[in-house]
Protein backbone atom coordinates (compact mmCIF):
# COMPACT_ATOMS: atom_id res chain seq x y z
CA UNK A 1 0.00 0.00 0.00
CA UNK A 2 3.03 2.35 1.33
CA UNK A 3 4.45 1.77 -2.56
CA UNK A 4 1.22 2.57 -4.31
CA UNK A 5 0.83 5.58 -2.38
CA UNK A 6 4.54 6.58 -3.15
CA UNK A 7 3.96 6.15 -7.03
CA UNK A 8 0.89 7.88 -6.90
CA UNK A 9 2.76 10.81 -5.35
CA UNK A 10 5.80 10.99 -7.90
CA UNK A 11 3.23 10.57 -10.74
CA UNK A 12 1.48 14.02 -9.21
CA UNK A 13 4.75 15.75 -8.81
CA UNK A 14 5.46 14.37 -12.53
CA UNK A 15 2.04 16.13 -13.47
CA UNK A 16 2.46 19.52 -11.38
CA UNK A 17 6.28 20.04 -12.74
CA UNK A 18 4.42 19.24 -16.58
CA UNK A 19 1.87 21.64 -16.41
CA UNK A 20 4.01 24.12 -14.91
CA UNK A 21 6.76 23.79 -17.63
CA UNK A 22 3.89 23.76 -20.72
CA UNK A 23 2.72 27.27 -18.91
CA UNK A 24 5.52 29.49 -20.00
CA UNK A 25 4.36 31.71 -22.58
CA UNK A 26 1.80 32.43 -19.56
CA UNK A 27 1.85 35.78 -17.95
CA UNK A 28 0.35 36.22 -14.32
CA UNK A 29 -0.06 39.71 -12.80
CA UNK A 30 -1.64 39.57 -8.94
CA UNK A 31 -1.63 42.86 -6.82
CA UNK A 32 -3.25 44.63 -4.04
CA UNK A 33 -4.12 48.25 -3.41
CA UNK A 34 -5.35 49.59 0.17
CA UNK A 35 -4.57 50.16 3.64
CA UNK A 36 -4.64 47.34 6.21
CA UNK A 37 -3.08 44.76 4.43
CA UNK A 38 -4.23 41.43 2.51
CA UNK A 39 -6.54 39.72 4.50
CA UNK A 40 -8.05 42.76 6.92
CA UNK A 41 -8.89 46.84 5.98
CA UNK A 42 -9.98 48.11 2.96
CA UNK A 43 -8.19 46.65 -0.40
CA UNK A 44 -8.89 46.25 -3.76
CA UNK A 45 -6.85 43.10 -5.48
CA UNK A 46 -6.56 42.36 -9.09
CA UNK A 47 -5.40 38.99 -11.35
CA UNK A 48 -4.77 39.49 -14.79
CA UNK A 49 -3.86 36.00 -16.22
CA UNK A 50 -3.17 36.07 -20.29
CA UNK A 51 -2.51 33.34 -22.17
CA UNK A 52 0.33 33.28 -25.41
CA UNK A 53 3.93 34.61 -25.16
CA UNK A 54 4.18 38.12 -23.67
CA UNK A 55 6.38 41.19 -24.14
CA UNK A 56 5.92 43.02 -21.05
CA UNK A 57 3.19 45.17 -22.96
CA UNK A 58 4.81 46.16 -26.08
CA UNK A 59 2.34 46.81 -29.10
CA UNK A 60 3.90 47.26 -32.58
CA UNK A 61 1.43 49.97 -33.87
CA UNK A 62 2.02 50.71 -37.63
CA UNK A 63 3.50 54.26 -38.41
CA UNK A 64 1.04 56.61 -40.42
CA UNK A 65 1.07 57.23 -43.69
CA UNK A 66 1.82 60.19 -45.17
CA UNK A 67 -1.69 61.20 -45.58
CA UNK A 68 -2.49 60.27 -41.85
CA UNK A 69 0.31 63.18 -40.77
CA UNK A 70 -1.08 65.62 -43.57
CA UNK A 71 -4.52 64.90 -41.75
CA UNK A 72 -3.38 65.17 -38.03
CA UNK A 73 -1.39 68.50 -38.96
CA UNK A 74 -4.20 70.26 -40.72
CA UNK A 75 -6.42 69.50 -37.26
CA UNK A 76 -3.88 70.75 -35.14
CA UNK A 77 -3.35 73.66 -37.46
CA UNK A 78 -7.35 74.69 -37.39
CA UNK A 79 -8.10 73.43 -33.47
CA UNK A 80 -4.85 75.97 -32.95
CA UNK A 81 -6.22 79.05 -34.53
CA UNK A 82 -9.67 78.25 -33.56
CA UNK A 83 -8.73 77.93 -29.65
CA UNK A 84 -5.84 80.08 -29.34
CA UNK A 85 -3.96 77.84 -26.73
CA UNK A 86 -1.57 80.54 -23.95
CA UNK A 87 0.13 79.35 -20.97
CA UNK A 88 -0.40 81.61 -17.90
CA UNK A 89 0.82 80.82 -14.36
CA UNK A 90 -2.18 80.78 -12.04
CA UNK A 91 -2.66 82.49 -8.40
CA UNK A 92 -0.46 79.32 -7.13
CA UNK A 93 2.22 79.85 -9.79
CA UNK A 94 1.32 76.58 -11.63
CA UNK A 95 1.07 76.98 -15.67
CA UNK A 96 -1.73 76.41 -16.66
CA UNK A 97 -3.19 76.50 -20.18
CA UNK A 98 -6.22 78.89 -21.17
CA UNK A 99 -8.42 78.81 -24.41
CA UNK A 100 -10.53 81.51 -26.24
CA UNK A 101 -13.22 79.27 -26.95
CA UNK A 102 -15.13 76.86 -24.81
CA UNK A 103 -14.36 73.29 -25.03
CA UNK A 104 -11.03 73.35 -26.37
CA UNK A 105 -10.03 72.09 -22.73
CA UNK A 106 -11.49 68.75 -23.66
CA UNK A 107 -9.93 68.74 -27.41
CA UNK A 108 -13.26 70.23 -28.70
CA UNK A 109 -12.87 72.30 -32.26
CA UNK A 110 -15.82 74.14 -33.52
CA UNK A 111 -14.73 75.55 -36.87
């Protein structure tokens, strides 16, 4: 009986070391925000499991094209002269920017 148990227990620790080694293009993120601790206070825990091989977050976006920057430059161009964009220092001495038309705070452009 002692030897069946035995086998049974290498041929679990066979299994566990298996599944651990066909898990490596695995990522596993686990962490806890809040006062008190773990198990007591107020926390808020996360677990982000993904699946496939990771790179720590790194997207390969596609540059633009050239009519993508023509695009983005003539928006920035009108959203400029429509808002007017100055830098000022407020009653704190932080800069702050201020816009002559409402909205433009939020990236609005009516023009």
């Amino acid at each position: 009986m002692l030897a069946l148990t035995i086998a049974v227990a290498v041929q679990a620790l066979v299994v566990v070391t298996t599944t651990v080694g066909a898990r490596a293009d695995s990522t596993t993120v686990f962490s806890c925000v809040g006062a008190g601790g773990f198990f007591h206070g107020a926390s808020n825990c996360v677990k982000i499991r993904r699946e496939g091989p990771s790179q720590a977050g790194i997207l390969h976006a596609q540059p633009p094209s050239p009519e993508e920057l023509a695009e983005a430059r003539e928006r920035d161009r009108k959203w400029r002269a429509h808002c007017r964009p100055v830098l000022r220092q407020d009653e704190y001495g932080v800069s702050r920017y201020y816009y002559a038309a409402r909205g433009c705070e939020f990236g609005k452009s009516e023009h």
